[in-house]
N, C-alpha and C. Protein backbone atom coordinates (compact mmCIF):
# COMPACT_ATOMS: atom_id res chain seq x y z
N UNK A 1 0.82 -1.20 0.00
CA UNK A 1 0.00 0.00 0.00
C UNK A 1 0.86 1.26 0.00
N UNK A 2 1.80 1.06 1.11
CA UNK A 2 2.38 2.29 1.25
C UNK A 2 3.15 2.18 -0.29
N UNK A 3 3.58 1.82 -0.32
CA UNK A 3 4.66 1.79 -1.94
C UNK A 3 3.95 2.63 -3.22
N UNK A 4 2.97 2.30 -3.36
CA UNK A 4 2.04 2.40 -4.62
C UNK A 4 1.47 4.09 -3.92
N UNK A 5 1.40 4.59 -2.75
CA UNK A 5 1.22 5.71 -2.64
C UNK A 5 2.27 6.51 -2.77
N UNK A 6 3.94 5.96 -2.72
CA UNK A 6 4.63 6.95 -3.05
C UNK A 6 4.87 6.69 -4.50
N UNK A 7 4.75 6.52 -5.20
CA UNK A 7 4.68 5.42 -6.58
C UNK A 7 3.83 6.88 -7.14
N UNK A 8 3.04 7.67 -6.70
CA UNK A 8 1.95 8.71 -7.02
C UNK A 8 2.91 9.95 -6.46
N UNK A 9 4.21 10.27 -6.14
CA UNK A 9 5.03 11.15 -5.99
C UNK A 9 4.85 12.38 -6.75
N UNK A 10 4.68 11.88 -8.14
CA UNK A 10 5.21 12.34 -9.29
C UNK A 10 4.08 13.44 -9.55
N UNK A 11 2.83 12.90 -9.36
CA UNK A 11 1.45 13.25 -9.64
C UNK A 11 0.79 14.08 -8.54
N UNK A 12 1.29 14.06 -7.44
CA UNK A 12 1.70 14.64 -6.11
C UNK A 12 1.96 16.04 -6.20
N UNK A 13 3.21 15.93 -6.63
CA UNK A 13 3.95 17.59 -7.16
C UNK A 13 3.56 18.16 -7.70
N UNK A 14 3.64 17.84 -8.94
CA UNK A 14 3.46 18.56 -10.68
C UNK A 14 1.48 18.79 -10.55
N UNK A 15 0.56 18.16 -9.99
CA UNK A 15 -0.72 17.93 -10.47
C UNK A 15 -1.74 18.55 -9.16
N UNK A 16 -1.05 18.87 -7.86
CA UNK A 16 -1.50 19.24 -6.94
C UNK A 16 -0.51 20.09 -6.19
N UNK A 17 0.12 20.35 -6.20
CA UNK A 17 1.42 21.14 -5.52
C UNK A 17 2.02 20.79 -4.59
N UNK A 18 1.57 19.81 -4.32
CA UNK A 18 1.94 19.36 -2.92
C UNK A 18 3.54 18.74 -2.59
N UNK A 19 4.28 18.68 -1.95
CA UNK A 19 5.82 18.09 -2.12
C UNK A 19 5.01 16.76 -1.29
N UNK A 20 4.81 16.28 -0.55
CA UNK A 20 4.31 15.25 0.47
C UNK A 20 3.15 14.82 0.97
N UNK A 21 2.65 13.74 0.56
CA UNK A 21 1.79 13.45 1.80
C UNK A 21 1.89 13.22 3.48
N UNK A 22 1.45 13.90 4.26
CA UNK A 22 1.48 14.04 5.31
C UNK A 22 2.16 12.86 6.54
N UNK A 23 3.26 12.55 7.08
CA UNK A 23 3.93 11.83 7.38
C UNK A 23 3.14 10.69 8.25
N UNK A 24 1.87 11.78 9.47
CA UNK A 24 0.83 11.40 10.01
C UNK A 24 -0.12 10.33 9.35
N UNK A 25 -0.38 10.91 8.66
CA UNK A 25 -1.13 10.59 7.25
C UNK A 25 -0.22 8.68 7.02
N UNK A 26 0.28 9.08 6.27
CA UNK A 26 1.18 7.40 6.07
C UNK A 26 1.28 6.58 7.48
N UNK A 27 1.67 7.05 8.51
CA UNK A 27 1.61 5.84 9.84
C UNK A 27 0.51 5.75 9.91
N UNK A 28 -0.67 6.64 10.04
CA UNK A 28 -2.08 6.24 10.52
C UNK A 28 -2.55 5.14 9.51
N UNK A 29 -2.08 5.03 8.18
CA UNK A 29 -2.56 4.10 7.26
C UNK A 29 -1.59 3.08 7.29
N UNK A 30 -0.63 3.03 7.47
CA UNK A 30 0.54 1.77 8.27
C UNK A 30 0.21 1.06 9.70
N UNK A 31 -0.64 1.56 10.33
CA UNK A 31 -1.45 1.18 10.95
C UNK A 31 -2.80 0.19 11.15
N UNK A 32 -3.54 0.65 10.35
CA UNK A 32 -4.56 0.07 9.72
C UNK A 32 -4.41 -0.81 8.77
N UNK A 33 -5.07 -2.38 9.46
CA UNK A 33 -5.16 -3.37 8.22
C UNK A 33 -6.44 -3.00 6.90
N UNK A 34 -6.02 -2.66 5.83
CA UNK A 34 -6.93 -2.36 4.83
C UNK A 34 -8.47 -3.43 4.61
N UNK A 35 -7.60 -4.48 4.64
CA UNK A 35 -8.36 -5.97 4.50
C UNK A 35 -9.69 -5.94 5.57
N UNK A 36 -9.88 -5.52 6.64
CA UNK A 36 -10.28 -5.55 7.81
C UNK A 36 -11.87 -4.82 7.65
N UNK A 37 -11.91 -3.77 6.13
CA UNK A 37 -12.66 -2.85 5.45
C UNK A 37 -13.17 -3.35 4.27
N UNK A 38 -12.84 -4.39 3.64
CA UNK A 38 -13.16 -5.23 2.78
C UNK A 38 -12.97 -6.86 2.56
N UNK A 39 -13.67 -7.46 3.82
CA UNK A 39 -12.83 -8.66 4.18
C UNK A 39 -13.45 -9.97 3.04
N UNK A 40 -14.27 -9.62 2.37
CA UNK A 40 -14.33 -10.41 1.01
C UNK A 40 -13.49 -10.37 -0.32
N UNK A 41 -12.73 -9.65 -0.17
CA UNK A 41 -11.29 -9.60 -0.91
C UNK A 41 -10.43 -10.20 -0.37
N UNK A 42 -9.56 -10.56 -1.58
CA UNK A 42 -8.37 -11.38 -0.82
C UNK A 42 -6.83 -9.90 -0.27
N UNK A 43 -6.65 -10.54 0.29
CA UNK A 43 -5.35 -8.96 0.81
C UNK A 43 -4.76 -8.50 -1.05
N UNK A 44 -3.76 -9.70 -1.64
CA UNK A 44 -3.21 -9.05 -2.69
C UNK A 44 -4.41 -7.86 -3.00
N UNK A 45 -5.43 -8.07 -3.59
CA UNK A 45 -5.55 -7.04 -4.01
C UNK A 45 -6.09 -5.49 -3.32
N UNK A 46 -7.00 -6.31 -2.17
CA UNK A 46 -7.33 -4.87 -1.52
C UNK A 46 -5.95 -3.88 -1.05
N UNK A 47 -4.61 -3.61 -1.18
CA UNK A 47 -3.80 -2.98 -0.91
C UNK A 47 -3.75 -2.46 -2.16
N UNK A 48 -4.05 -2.39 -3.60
CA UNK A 48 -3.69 -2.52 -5.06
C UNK A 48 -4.46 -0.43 -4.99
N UNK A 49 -3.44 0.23 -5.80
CA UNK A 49 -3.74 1.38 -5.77
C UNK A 49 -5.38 1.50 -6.67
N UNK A 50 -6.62 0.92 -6.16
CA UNK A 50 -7.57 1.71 -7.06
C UNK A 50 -8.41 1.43 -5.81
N UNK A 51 -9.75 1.32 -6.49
CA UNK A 51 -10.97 1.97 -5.67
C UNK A 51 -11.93 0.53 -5.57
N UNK A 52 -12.68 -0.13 -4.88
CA UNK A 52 -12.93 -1.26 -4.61
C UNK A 52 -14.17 -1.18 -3.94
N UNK A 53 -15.59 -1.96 -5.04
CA UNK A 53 -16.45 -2.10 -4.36
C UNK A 53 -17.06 -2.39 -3.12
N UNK A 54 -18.00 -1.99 -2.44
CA UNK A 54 -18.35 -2.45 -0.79
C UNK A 54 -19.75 -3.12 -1.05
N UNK A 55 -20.49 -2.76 -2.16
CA UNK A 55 -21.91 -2.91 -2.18
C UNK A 55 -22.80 -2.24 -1.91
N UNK A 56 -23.86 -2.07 -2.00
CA UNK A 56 -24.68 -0.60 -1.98
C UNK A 56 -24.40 0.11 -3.13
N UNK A 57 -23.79 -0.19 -4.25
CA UNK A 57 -23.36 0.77 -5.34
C UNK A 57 -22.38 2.14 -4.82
N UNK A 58 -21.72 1.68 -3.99
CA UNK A 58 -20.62 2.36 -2.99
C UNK A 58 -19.48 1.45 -2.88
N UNK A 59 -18.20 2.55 -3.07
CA UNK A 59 -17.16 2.16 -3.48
C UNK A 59 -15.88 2.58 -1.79
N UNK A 60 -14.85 1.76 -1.77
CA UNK A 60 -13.89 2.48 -0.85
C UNK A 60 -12.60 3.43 -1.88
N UNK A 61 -12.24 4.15 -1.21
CA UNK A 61 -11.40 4.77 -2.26
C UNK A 61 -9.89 4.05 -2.43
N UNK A 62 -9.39 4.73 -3.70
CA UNK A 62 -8.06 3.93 -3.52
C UNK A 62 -7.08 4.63 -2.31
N UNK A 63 -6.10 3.96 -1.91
CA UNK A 63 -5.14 4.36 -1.05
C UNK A 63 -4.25 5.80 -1.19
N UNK A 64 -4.20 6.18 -2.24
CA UNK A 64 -3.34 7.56 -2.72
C UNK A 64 -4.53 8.72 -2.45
N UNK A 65 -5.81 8.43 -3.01
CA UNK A 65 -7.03 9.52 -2.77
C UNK A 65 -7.30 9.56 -1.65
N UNK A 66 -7.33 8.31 -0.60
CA UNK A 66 -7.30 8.64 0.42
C UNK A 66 -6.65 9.05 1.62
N UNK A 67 -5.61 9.16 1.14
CA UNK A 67 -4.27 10.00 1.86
C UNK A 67 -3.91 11.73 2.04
N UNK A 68 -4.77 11.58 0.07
CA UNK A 68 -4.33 12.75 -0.45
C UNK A 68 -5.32 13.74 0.51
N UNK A 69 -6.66 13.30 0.57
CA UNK A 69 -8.01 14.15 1.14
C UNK A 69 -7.44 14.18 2.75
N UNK A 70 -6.94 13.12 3.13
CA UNK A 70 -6.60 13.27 4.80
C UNK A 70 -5.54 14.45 5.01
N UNK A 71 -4.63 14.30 4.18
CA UNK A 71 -3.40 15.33 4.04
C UNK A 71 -4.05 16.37 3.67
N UNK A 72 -4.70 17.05 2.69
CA UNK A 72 -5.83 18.15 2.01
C UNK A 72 -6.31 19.26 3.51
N UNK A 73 -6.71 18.09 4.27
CA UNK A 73 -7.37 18.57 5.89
C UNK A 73 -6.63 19.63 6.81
N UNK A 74 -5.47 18.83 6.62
CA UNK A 74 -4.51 19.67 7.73
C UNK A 74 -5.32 19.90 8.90
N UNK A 75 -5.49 18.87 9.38
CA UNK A 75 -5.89 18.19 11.02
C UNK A 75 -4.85 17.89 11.71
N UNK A 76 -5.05 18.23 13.56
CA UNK A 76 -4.33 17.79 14.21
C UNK A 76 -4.71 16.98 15.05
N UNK A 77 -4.53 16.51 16.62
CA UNK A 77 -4.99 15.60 17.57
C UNK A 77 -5.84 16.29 18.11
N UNK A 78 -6.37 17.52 18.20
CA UNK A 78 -6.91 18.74 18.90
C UNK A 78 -8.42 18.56 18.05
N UNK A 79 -8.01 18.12 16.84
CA UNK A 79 -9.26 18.63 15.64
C UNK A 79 -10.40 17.57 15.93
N UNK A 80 -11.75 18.13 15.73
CA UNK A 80 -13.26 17.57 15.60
C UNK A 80 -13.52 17.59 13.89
N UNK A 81 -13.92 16.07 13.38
CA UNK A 81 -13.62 16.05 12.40
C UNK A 81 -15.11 15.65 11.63
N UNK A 82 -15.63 16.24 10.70
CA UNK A 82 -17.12 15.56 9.97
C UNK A 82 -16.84 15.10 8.63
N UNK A 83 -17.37 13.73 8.57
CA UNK A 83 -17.32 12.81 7.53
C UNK A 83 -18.65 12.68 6.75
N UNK A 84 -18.84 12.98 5.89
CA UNK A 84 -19.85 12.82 4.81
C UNK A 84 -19.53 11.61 3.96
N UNK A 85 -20.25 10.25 4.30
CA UNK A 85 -20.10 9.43 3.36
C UNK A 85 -19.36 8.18 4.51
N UNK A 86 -19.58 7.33 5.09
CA UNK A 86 -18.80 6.35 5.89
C UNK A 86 -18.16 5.30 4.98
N UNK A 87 -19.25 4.90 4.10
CA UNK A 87 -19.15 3.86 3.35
C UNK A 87 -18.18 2.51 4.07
N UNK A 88 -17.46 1.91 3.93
CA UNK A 88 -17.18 1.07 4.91
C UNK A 88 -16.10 1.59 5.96
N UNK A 89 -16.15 2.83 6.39
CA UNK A 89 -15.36 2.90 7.62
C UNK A 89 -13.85 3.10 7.59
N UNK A 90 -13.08 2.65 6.57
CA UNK A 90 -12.05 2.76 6.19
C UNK A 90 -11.44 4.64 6.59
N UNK A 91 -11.94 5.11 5.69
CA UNK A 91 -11.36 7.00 5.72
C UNK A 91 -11.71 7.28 7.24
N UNK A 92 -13.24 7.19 8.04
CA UNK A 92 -12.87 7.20 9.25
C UNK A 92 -11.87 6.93 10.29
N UNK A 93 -11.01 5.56 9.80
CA UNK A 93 -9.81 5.44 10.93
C UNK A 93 -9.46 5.84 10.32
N UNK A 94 -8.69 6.28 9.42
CA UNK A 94 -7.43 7.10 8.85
C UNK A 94 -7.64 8.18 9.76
N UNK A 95 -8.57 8.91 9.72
CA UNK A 95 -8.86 10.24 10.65
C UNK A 95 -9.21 9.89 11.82
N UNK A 96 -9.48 9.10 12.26
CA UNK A 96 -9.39 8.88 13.68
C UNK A 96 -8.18 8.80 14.16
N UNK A 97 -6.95 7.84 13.93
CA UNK A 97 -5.94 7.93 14.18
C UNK A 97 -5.17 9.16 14.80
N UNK A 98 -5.58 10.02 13.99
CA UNK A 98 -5.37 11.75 14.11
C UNK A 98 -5.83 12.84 14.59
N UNK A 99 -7.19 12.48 14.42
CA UNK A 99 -8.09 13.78 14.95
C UNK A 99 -8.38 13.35 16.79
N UNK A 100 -8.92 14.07 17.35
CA UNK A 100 -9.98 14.15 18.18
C UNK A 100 -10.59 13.17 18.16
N UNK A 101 -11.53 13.43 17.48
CA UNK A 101 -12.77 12.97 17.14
C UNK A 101 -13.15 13.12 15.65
N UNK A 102 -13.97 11.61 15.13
CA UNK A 102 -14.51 11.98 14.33
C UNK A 102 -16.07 11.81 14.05
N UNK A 103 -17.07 12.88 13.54
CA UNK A 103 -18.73 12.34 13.56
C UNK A 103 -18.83 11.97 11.76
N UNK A 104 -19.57 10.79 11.48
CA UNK A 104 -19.38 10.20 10.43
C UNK A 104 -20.88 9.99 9.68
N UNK A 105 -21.72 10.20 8.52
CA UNK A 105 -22.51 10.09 8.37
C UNK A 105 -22.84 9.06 7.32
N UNK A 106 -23.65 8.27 7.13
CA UNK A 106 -24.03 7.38 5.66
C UNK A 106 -25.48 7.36 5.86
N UNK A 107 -25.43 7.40 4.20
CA UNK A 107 -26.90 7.46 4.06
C UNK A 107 -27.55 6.23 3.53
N UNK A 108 -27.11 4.84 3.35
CA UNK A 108 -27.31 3.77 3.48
C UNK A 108 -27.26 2.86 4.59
N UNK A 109 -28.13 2.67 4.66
CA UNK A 109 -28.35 2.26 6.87
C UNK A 109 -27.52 1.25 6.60
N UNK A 110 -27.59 -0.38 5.88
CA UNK A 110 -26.84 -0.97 6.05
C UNK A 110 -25.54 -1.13 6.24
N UNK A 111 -24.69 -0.08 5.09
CA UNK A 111 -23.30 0.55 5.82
C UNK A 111 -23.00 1.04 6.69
N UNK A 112 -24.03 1.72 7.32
CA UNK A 112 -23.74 2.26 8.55
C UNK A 112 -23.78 1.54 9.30
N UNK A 113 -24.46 0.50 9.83
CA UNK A 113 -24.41 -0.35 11.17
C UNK A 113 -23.81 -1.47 10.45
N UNK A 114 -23.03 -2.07 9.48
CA UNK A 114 -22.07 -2.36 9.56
C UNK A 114 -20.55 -1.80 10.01
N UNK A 115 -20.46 -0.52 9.40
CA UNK A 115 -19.19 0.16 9.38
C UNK A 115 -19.33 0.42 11.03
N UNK A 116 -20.24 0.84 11.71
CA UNK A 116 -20.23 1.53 13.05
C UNK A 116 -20.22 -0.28 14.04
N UNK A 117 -20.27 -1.34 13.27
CA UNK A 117 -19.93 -2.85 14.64
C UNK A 117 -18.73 -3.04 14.34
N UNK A 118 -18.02 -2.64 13.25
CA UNK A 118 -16.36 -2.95 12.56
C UNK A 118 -15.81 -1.86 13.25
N UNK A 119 -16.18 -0.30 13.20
CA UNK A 119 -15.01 0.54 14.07
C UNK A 119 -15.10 -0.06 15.48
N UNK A 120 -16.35 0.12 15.81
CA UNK A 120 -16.05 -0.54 17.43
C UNK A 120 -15.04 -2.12 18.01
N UNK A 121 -15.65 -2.81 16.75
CA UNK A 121 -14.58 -4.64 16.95
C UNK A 121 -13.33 -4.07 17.03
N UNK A 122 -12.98 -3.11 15.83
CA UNK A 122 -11.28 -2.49 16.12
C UNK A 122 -10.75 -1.75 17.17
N UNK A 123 -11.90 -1.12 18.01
CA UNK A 123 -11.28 -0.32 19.19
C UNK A 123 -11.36 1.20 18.88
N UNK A 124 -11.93 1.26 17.91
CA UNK A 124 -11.93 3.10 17.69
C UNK A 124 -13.40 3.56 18.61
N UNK A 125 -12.98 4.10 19.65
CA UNK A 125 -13.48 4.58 20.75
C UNK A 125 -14.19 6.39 20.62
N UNK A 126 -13.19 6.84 19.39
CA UNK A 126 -13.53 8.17 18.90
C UNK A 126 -14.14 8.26 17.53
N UNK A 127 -14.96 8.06 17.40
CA UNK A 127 -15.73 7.99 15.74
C UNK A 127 -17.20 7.82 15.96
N UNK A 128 -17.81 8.43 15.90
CA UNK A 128 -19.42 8.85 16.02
C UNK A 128 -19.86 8.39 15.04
N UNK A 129 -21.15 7.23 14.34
CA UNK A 129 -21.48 6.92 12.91
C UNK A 129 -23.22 7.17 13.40
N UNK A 130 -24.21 7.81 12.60
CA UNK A 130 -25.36 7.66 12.32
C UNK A 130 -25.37 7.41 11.14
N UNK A 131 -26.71 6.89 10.83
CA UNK A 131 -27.66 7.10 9.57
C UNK A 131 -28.11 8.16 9.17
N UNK A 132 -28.48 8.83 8.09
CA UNK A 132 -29.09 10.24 7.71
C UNK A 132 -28.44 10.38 6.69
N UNK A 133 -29.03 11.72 5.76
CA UNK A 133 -28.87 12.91 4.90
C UNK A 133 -27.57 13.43 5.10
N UNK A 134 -26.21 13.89 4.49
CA UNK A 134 -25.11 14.17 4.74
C UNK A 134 -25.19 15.69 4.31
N UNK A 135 -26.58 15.98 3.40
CA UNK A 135 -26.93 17.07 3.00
C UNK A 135 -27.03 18.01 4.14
N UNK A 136 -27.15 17.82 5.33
CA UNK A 136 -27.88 19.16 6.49
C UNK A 136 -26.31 18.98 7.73
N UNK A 137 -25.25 17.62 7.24
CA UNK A 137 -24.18 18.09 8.47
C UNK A 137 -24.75 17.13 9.29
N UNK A 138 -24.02 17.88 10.45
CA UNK A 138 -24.42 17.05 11.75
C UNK A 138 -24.60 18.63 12.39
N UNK A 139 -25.08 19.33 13.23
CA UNK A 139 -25.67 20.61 13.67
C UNK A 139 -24.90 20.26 15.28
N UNK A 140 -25.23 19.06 15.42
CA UNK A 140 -25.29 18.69 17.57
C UNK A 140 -24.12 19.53 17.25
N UNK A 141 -22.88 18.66 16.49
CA UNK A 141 -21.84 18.89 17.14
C UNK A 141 -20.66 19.73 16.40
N UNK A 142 -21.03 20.64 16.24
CA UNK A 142 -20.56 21.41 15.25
C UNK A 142 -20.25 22.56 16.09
N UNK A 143 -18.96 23.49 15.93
CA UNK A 143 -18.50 23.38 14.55
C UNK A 143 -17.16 22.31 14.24
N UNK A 144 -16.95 22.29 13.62
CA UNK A 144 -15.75 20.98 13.02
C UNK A 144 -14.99 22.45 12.38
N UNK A 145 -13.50 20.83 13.06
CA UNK A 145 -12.26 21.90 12.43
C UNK A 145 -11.91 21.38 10.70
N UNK A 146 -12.53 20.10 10.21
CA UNK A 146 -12.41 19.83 9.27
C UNK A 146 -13.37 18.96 9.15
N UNK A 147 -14.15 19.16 7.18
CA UNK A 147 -15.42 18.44 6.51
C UNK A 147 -14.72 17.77 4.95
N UNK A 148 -14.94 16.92 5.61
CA UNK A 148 -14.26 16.13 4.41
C UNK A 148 -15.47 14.73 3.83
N UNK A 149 -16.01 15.23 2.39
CA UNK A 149 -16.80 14.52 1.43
C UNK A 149 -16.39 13.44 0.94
N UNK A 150 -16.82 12.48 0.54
CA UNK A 150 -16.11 11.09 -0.02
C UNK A 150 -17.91 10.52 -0.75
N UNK A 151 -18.32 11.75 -1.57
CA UNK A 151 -18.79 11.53 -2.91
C UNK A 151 -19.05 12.67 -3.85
N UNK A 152 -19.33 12.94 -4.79
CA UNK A 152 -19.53 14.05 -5.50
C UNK A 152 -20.73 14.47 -5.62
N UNK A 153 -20.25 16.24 -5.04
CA UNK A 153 -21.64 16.51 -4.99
C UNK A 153 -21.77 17.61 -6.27
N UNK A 154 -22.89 18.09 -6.36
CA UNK A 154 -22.94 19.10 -7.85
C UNK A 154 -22.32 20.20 -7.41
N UNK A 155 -23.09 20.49 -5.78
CA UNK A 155 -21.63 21.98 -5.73
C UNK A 155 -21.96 21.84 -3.71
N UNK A 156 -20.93 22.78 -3.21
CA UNK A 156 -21.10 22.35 -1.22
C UNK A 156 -21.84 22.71 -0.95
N UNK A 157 -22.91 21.64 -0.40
CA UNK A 157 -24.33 21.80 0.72
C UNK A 157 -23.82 22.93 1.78
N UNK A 158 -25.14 24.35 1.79
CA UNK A 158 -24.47 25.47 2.35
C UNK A 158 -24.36 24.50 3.97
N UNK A 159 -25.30 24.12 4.80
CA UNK A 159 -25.06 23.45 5.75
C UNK A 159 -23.54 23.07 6.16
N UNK A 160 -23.02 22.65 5.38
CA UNK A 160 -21.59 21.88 5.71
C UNK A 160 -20.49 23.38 6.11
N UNK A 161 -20.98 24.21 5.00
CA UNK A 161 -19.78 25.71 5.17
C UNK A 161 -20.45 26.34 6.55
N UNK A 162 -21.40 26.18 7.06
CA UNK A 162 -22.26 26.76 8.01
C UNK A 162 -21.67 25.91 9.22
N UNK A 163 -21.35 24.35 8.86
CA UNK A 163 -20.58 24.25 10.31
C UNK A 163 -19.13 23.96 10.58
N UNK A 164 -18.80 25.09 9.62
CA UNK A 164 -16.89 24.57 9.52
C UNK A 164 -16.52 25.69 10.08
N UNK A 165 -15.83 25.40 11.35
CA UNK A 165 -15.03 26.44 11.94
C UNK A 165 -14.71 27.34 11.48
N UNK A 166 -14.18 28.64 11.35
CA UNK A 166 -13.34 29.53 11.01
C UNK A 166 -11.37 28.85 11.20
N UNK A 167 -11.43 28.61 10.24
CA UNK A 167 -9.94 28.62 10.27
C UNK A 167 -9.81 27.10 9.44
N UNK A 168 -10.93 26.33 9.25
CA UNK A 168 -11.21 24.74 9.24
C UNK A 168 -11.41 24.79 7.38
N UNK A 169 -11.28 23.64 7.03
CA UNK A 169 -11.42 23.67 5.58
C UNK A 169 -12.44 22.11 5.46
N UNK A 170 -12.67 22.34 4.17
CA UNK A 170 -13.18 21.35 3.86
C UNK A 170 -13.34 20.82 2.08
N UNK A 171 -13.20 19.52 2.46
CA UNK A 171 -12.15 18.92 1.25
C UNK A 171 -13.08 17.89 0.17
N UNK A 172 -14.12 18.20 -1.13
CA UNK A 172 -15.11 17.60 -1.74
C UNK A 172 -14.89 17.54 -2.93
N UNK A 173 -14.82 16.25 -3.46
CA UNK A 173 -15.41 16.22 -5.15
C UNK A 173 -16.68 16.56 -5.01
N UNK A 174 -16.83 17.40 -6.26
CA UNK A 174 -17.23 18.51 -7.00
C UNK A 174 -17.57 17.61 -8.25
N UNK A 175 -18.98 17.74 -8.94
CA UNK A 175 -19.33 17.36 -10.16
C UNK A 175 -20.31 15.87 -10.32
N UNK A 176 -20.32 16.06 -11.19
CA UNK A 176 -22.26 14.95 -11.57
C UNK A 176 -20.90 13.50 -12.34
N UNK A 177 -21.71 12.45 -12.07
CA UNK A 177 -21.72 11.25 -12.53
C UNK A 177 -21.65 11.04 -14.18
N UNK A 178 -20.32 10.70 -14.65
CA UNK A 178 -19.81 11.08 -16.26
C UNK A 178 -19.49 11.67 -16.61
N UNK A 179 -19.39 12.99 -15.63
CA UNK A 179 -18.42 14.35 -16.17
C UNK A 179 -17.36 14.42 -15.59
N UNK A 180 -16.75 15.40 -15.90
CA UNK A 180 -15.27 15.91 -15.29
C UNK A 180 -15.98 16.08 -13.56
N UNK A 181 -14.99 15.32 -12.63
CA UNK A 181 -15.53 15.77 -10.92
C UNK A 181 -13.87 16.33 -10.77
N UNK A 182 -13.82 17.39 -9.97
CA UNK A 182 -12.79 18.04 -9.59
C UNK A 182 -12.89 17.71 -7.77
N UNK A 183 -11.22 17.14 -7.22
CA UNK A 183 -11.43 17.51 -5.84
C UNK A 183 -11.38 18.51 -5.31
N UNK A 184 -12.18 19.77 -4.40
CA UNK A 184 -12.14 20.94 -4.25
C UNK A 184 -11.10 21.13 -2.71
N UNK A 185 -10.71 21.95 -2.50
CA UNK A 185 -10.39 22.69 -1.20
C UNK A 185 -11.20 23.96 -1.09
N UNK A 186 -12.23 24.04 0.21
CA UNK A 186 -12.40 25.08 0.86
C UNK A 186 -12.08 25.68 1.90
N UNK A 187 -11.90 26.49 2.37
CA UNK A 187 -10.85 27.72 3.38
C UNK A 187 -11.89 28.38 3.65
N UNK A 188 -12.33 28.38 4.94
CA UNK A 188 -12.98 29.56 5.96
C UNK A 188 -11.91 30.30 6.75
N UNK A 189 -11.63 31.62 5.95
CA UNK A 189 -10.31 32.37 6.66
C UNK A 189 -11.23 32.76 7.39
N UNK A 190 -12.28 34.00 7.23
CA UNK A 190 -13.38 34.24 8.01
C UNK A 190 -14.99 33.49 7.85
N UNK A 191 -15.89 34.02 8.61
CA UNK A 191 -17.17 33.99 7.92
C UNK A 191 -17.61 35.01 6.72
N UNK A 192 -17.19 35.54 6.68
CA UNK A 192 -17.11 36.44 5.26
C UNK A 192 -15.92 36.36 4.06
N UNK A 193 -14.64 35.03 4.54
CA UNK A 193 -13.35 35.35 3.71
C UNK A 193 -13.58 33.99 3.23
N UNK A 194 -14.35 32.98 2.03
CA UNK A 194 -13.82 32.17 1.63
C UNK A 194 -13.06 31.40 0.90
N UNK A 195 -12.59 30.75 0.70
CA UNK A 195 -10.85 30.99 0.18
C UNK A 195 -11.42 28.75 -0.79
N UNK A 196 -11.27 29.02 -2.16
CA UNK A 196 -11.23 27.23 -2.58
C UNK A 196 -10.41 27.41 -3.43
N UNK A 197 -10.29 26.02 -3.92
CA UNK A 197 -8.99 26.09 -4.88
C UNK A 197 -9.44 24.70 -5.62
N UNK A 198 -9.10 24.45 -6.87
CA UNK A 198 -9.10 22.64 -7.12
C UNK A 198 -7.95 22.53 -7.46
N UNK A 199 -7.72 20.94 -7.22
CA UNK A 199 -6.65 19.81 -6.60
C UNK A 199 -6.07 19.36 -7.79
N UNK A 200 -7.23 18.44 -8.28
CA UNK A 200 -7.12 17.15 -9.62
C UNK A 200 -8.64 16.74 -9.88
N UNK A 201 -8.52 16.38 -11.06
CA UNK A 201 -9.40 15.73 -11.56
C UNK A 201 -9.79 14.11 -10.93
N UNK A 202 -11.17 13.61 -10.23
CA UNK A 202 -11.32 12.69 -9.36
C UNK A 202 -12.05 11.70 -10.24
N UNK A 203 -12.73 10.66 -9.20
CA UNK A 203 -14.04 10.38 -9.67
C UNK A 203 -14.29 9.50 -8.70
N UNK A 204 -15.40 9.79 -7.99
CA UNK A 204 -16.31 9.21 -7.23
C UNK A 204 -17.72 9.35 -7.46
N UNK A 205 -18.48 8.41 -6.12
CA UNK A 205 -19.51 7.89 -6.85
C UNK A 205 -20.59 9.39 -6.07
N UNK A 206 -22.18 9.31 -6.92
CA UNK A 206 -22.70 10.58 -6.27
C UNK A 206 -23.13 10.72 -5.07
N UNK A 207 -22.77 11.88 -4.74
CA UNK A 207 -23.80 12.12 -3.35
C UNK A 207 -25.55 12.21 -3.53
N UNK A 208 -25.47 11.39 -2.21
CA UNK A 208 -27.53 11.17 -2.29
C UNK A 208 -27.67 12.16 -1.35
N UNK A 209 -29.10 13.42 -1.50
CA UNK A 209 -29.40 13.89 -1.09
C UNK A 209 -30.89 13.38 -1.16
């Protein structure tokens, strides 16, 4: 896994600006057995740099996208973190590892009370999962120092910018199903200063509202 994410070095630099993925970032996923998130695969391939069905017509991402969006965050141990999209739980420990806390939403019940009996069997003690709309946030517990999407939406549910800290960003493919989806960065310098940028060209599956 780790290999095939620096293997994406190249595409790293030149295609996102970035010199590194986040050092944090790589142990928290050196950490985590991948397999553990897709245990009807055999290991060879669930480590394999792409993106891998769960069911539900929901996908886990590959290992480089999901590094790249954790690194994107610029989270610390301090940070409260909101997840749009659980799908099997996987991107949650990555950010658990790191954050605070993380509150996690899916809008397919069955993933969810799967993904939420698998974080707990592993011991992640900090990761909040309901069922619901990813469209309205989570409100309880807001605000979050970082909102990070893991499907494409047509453009950011105002809700989500409504509960991102000042200072907090938040990190979404952008775009409809067959078109160009861009991963976005948004920047709340103030409540009046917002600051986005795009990354690379993505592709994930859509957000259900």
């Amino acid at each position: 896994m780790l290999y095939e994410i620096e293997a994406e070095t190249y595409t790293l630099r030149h295609v996102t600006g970035l010199e590194r993925i986040d050092p944090r970032v790589i142990d928290a996923m050196g950490r985590i057995r991948r397999e553990d998130f897709v245990p009807d695969l055999p290991p060879g391939r669930v480590y394999r740099n792409q993106p891998l069905s769960i069911g539900w017509g929901q996908t886990i991402s590959q290992p480089f996208i999901v590094a790249l969006m954790t690194t994107l965050l610029e989270i610390d141990s301090s940070h409260q973190i909101l997840e749009i999209g659980t799908g099997s739980g996987y991107q949650a420990a990555v950010l658990a590892e790191i954050a605070s806390h993380v509150y996690s939403i899916e809008t397919v019940q069955p993933l969810a009370d799967l993904s939420r009996q698998r974080l707990q069997r592993l011991g992640y003690e900090n990761i909040s999962i309901r069922h619901g709309d990813g469209f309205d946030g989570w409100p309880e517990h807001a605000p979050y120092d970082g909102v990070i999407v893991t499907a494409a939406a047509r453009s950011l549910p105002e809700p989500l910018l409504e509960q991102l800290a000042t200072g907090g960003r938040i990190v979404i493919p952008v775009g409809t199903a067959g078109e160009t989806q861009w991963l976005k960065v948004i920047s709340k310098v103030t409540s009046e200063n917002i600051e986005s940028r795009y990354v690379l060209p993505v592709s994930f599956v859509p957000f259900i509202h």
